[in-house]
C-alpha atoms as a PDB file:
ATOM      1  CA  UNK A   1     -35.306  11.138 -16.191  1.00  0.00           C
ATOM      2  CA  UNK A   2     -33.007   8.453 -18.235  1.00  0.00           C
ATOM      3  CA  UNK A   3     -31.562  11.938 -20.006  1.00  0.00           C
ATOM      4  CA  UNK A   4     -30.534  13.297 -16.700  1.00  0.00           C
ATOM      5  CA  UNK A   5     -29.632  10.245 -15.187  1.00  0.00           C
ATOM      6  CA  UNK A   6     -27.301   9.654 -18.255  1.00  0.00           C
ATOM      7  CA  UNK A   7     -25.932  13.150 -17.620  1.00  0.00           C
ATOM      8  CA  UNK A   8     -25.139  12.990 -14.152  1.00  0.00           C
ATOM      9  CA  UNK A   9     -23.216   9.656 -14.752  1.00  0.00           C
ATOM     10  CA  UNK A  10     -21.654  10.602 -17.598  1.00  0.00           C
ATOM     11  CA  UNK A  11     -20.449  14.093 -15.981  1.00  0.00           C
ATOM     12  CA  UNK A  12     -19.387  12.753 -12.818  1.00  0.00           C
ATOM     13  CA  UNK A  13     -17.659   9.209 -13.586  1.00  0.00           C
ATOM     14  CA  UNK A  14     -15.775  11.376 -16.272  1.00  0.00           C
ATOM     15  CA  UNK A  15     -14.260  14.356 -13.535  1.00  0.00           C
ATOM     16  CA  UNK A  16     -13.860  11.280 -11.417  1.00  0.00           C
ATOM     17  CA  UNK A  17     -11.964   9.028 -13.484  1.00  0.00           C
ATOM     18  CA  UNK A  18     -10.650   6.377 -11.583  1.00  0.00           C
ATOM     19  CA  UNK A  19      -8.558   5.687 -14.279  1.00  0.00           C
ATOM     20  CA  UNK A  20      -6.603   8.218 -13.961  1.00  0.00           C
ATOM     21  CA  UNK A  21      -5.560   7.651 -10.379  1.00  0.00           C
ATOM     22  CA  UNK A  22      -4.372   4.155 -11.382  1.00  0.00           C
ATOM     23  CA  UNK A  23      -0.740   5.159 -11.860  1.00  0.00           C
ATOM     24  CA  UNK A  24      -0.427   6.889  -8.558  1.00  0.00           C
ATOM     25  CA  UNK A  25      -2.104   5.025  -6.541  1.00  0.00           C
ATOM     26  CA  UNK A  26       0.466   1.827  -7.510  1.00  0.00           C
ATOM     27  CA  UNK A  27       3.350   4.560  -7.303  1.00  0.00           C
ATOM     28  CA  UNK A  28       2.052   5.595  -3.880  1.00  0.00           C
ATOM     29  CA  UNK A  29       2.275   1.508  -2.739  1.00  0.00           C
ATOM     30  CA  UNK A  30       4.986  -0.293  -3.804  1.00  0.00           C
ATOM     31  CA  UNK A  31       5.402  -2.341  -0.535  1.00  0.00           C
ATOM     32  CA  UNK A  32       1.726  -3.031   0.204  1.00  0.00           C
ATOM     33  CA  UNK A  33       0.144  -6.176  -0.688  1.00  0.00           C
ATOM     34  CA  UNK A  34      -2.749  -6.905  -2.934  1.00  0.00           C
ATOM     35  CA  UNK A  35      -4.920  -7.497   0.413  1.00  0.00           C
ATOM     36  CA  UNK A  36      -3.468  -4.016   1.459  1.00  0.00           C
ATOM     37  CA  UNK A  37      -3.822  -1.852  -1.410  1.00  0.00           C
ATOM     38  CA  UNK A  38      -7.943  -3.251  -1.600  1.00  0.00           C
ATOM     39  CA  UNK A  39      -8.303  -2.471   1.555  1.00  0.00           C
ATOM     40  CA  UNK A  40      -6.525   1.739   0.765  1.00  0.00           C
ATOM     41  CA  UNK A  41      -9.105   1.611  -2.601  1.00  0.00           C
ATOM     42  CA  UNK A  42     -12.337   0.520  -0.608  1.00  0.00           C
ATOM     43  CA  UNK A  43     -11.523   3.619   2.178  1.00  0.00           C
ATOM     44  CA  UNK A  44     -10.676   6.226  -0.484  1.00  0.00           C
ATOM     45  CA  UNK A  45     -13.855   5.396  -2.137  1.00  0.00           C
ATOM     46  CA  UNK A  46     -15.683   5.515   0.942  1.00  0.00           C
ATOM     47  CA  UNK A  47     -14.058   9.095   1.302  1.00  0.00           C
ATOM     48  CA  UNK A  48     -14.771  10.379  -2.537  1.00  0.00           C
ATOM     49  CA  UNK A  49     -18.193   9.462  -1.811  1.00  0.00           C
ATOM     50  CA  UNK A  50     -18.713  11.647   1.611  1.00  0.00           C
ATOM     51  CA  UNK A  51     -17.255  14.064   0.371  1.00  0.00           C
ATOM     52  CA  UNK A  52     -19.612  14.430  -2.736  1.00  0.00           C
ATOM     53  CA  UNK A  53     -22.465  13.761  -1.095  1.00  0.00           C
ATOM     54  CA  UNK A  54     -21.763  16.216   1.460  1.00  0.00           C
ATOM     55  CA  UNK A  55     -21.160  18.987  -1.041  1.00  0.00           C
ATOM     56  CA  UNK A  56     -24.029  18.240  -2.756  1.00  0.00           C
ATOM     57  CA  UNK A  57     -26.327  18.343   0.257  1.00  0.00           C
ATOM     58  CA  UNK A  58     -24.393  21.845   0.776  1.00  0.00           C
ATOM     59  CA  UNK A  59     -24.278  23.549  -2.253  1.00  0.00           C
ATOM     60  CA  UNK A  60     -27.964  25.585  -1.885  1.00  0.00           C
ATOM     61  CA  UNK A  61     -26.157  26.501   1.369  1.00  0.00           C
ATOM     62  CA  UNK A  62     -22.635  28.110   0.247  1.00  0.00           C
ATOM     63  CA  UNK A  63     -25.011  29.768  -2.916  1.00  0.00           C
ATOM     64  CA  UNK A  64     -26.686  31.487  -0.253  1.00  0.00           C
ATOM     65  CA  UNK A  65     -24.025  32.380   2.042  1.00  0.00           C
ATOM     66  CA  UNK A  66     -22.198  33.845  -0.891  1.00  0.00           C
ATOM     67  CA  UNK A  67     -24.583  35.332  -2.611  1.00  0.00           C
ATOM     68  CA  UNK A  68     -23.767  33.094  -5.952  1.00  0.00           C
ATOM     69  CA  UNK A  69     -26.157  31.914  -8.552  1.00  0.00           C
ATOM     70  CA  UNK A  70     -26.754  28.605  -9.874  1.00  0.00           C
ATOM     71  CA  UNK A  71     -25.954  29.964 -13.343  1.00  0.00           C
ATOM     72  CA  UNK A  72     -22.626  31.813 -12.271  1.00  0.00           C
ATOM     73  CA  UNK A  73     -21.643  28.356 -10.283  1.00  0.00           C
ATOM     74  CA  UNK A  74     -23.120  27.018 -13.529  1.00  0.00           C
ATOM     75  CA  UNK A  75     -20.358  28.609 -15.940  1.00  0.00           C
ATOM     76  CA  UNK A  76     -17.111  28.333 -12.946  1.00  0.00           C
ATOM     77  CA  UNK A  77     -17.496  24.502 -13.148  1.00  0.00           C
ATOM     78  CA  UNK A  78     -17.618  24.746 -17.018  1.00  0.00           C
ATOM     79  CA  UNK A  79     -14.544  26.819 -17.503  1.00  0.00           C
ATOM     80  CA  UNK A  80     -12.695  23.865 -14.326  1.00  0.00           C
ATOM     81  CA  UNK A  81     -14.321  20.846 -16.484  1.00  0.00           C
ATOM     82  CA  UNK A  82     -12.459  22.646 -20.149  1.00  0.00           C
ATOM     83  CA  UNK A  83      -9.363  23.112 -17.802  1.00  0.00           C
ATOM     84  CA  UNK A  84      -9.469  19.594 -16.377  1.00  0.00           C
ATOM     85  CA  UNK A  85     -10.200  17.914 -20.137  1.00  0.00           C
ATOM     86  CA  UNK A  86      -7.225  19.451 -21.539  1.00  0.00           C
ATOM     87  CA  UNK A  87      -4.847  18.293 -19.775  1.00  0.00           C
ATOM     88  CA  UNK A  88      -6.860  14.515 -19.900  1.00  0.00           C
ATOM     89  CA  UNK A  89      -6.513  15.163 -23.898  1.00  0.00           C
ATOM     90  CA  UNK A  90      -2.762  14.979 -23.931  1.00  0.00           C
ATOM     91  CA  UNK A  91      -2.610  12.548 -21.312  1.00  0.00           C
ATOM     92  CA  UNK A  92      -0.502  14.842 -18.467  1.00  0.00           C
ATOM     93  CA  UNK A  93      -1.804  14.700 -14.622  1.00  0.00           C
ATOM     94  CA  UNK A  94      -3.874  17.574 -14.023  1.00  0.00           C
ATOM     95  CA  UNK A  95      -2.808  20.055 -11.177  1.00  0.00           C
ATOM     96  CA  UNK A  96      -6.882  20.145 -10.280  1.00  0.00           C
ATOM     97  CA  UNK A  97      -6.535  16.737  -9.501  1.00  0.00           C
ATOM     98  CA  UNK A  98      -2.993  16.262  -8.055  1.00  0.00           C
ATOM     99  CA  UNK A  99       0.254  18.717  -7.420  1.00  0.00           C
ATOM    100  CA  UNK A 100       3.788  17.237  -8.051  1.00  0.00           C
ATOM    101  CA  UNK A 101       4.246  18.077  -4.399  1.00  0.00           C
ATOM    102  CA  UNK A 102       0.540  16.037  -3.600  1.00  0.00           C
ATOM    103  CA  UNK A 103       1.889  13.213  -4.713  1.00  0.00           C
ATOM    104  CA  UNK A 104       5.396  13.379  -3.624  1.00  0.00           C
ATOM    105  CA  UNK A 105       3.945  13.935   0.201  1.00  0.00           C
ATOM    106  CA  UNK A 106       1.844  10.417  -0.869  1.00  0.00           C
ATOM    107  CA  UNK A 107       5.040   8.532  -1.628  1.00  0.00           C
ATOM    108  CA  UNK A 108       5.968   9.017   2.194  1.00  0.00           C
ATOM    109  CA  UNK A 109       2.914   8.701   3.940  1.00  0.00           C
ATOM    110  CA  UNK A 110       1.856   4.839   5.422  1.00  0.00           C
ATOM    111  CA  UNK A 111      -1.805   5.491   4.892  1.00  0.00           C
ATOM    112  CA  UNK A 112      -2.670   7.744   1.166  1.00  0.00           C
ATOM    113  CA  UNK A 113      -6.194   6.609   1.435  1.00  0.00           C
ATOM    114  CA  UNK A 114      -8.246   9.912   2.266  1.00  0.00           C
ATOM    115  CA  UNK A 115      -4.892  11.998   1.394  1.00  0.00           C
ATOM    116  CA  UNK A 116      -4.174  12.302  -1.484  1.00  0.00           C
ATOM    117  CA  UNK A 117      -6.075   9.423  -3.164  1.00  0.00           C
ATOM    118  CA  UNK A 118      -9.269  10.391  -2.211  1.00  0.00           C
ATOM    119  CA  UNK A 119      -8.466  14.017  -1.796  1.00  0.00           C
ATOM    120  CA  UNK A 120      -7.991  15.481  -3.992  1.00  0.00           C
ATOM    121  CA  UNK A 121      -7.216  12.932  -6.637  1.00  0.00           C
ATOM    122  CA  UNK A 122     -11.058  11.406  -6.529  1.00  0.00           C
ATOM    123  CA  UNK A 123     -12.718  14.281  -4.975  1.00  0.00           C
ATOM    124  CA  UNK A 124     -11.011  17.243  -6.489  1.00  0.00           C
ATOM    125  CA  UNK A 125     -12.152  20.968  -6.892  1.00  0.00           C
ATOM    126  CA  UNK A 126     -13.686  19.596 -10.484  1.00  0.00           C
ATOM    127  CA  UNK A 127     -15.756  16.967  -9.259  1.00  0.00           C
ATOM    128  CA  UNK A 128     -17.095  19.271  -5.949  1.00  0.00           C
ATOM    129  CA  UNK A 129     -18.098  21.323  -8.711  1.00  0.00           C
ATOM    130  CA  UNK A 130     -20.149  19.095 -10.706  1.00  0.00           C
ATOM    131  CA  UNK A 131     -21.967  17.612  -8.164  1.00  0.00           C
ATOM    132  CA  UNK A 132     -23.070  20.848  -6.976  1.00  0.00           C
ATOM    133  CA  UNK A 133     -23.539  22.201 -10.372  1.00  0.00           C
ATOM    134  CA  UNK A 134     -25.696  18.778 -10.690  1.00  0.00           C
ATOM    135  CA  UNK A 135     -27.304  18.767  -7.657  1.00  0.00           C
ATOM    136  CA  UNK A 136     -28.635  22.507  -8.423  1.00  0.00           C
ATOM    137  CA  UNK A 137     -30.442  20.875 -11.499  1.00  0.00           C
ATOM    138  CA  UNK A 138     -32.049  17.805  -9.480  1.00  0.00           C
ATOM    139  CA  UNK A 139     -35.517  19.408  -9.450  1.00  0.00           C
ATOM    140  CA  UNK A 140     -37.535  16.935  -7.610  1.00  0.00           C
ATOM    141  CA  UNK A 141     -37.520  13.989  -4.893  1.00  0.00           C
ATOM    142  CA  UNK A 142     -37.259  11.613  -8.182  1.00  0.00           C
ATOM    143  CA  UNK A 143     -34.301  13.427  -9.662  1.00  0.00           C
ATOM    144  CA  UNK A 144     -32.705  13.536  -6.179  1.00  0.00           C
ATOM    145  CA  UNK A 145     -32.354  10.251  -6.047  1.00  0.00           C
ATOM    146  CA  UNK A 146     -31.022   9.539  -9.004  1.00  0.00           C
ATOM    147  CA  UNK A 147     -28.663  11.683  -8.221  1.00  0.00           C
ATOM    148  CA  UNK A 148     -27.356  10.700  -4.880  1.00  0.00           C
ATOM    149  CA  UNK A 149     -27.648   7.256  -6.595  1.00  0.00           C
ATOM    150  CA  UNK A 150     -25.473   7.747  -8.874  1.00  0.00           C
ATOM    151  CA  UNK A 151     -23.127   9.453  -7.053  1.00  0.00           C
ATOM    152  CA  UNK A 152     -22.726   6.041  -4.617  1.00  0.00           C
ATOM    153  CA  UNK A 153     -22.450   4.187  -8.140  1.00  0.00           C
ATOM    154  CA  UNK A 154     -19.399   6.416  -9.288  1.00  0.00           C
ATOM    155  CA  UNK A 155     -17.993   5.820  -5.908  1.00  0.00           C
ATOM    156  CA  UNK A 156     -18.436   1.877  -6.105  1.00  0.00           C
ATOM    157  CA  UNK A 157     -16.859   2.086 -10.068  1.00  0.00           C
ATOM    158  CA  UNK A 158     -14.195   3.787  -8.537  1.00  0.00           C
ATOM    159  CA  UNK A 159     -13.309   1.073  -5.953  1.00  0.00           C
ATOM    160  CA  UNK A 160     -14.010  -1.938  -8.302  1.00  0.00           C
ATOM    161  CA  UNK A 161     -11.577  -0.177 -10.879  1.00  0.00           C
ATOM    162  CA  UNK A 162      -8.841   0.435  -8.131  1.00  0.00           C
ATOM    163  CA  UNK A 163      -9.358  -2.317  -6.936  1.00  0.00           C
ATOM    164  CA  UNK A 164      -8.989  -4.355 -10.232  1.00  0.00           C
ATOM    165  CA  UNK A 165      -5.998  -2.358 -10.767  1.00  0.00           C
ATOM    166  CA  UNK A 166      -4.521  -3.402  -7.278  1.00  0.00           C
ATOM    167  CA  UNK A 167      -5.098  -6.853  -8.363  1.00  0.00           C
ATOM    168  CA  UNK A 168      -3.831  -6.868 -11.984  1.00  0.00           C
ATOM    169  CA  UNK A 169      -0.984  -4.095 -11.957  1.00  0.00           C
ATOM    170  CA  UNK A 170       1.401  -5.841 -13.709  1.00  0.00           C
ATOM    171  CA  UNK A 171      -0.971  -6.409 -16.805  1.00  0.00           C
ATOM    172  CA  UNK A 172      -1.972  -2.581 -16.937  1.00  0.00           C
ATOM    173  CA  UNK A 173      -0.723  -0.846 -20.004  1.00  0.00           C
ATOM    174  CA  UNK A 174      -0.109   2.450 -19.782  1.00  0.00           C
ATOM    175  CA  UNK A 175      -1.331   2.921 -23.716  1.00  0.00           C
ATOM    176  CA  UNK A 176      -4.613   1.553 -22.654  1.00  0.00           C
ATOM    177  CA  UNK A 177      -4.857   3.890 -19.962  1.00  0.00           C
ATOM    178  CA  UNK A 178      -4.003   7.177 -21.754  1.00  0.00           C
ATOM    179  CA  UNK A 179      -6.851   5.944 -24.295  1.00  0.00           C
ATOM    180  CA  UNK A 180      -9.576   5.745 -21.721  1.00  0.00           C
ATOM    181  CA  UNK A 181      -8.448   9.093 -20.223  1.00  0.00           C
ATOM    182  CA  UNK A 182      -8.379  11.387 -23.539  1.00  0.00           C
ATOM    183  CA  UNK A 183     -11.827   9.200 -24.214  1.00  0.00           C
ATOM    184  CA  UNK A 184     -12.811  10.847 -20.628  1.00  0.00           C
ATOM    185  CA  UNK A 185     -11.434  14.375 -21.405  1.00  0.00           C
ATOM    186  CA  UNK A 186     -13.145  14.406 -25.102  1.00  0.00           C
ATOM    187  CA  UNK A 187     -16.362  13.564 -22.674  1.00  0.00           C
ATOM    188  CA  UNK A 188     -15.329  16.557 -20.194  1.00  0.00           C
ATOM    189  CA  UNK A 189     -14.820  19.389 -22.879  1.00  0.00           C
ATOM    190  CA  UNK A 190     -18.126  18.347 -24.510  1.00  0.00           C
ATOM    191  CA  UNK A 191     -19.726  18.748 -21.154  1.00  0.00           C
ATOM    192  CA  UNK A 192     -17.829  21.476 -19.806  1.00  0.00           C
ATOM    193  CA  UNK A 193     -19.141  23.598 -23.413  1.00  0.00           C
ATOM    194  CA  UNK A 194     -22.769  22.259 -22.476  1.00  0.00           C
ATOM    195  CA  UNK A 195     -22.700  23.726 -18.670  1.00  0.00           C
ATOM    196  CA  UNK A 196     -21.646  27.142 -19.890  1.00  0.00           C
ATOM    197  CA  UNK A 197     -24.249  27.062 -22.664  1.00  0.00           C
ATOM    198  CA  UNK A 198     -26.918  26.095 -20.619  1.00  0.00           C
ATOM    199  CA  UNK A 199     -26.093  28.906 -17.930  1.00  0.00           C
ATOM    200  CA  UNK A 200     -26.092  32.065 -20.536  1.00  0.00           C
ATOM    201  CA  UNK A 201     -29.835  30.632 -22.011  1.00  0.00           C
ATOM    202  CA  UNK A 202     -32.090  33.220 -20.747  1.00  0.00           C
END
């Protein structure tokens, strides 16, 4: 159980990666206040948090309506998560999480809280994956929760972080950040390898 639970976390808070979003969500809200941008970070959160679960609850669903295995599923999200970590390695947005045109579109909308903060820069095609990937492996009523639980604790980091980022912007360094996100895409390739090995066991 603590091995899984460690898993999931580790998996999900890493696709996640709040930390990542820092720089455009300040970009996206130059002229709101401190009050205001806590306020965008608590509903994006809220957001990256339906959407996950919702996926999750899905996923046995879309297999079947597809006709795709767990395994196949299994080695897609591996091959997003090395795509993903590569570009976290050298520190560059990642087009899974965010298009140049994404977050252009955010710099002249009012209200970026579900678009494109929460989607897709939270809840992206890589973190849908995982959690279904995840949720596939969640054999159990015990595992289940730990696995919805942790998906409301990623959500919550990812508020408090924004949130803490909202209130402290001017003391953010943008060195620190690029550490914490090539620490996070190290995490991601490791992963990523692990899904796709685990799917061709027989």
């Amino acid at each position: 159980m603590f091995e899984y639970a460690l898993l999931t976390f580790g998996s999900l808070f890493a696709i996640v990666d709040p930390f990542a979003a820092i720089p455009a969500f300040l970009a996206m809200t130059p002229q709101d206040s401190v009050p205001e941008r806590k306020k965008t970070a608590r509903t994006a959160s809220l957001v990256c948090w339906m959407v996950l679960t919702a996926f999750a609850a899905a996923g046995p669903l879309i297999f079947k309506m597809l006709g795709i295995t767990l395994k196949a599923f299994q080695i897609a999200g591996g091959l997003v998560l090395l795509l993903s970590s590569l570009d976290m390695l050298r520190a560059q947005p990642s087009p899974l999480r965010e298009t140049a045109e994404e977050t252009a579109a955010g710099l002249r909308k009012e209200d970026i809280a579900i678009t494109p903060l929460a989607i897709p820069m939270l809840s992206g095609p890589g973190s849908i994956t995982t959690v279904i990937v995840l949720a596939g492996h969640a054999d159990g009523w015990s595992k289940l929760v730990i696995f919805y639980g942790v998906v409301a604790l990623v959500s919550l980091l990812s508020y408090l972080t924004l949130t803490l980022a909202a209130s402290g912007a001017k003391r953010l360094s943008p060195i620190a950040l690029n550490i914490i996100n090539r620490l996070m895409g190290l995490m991601l390739v490791a992963i990523g390898v692990q899904f796709i090995i685990s799917a061709l066991k027989i």
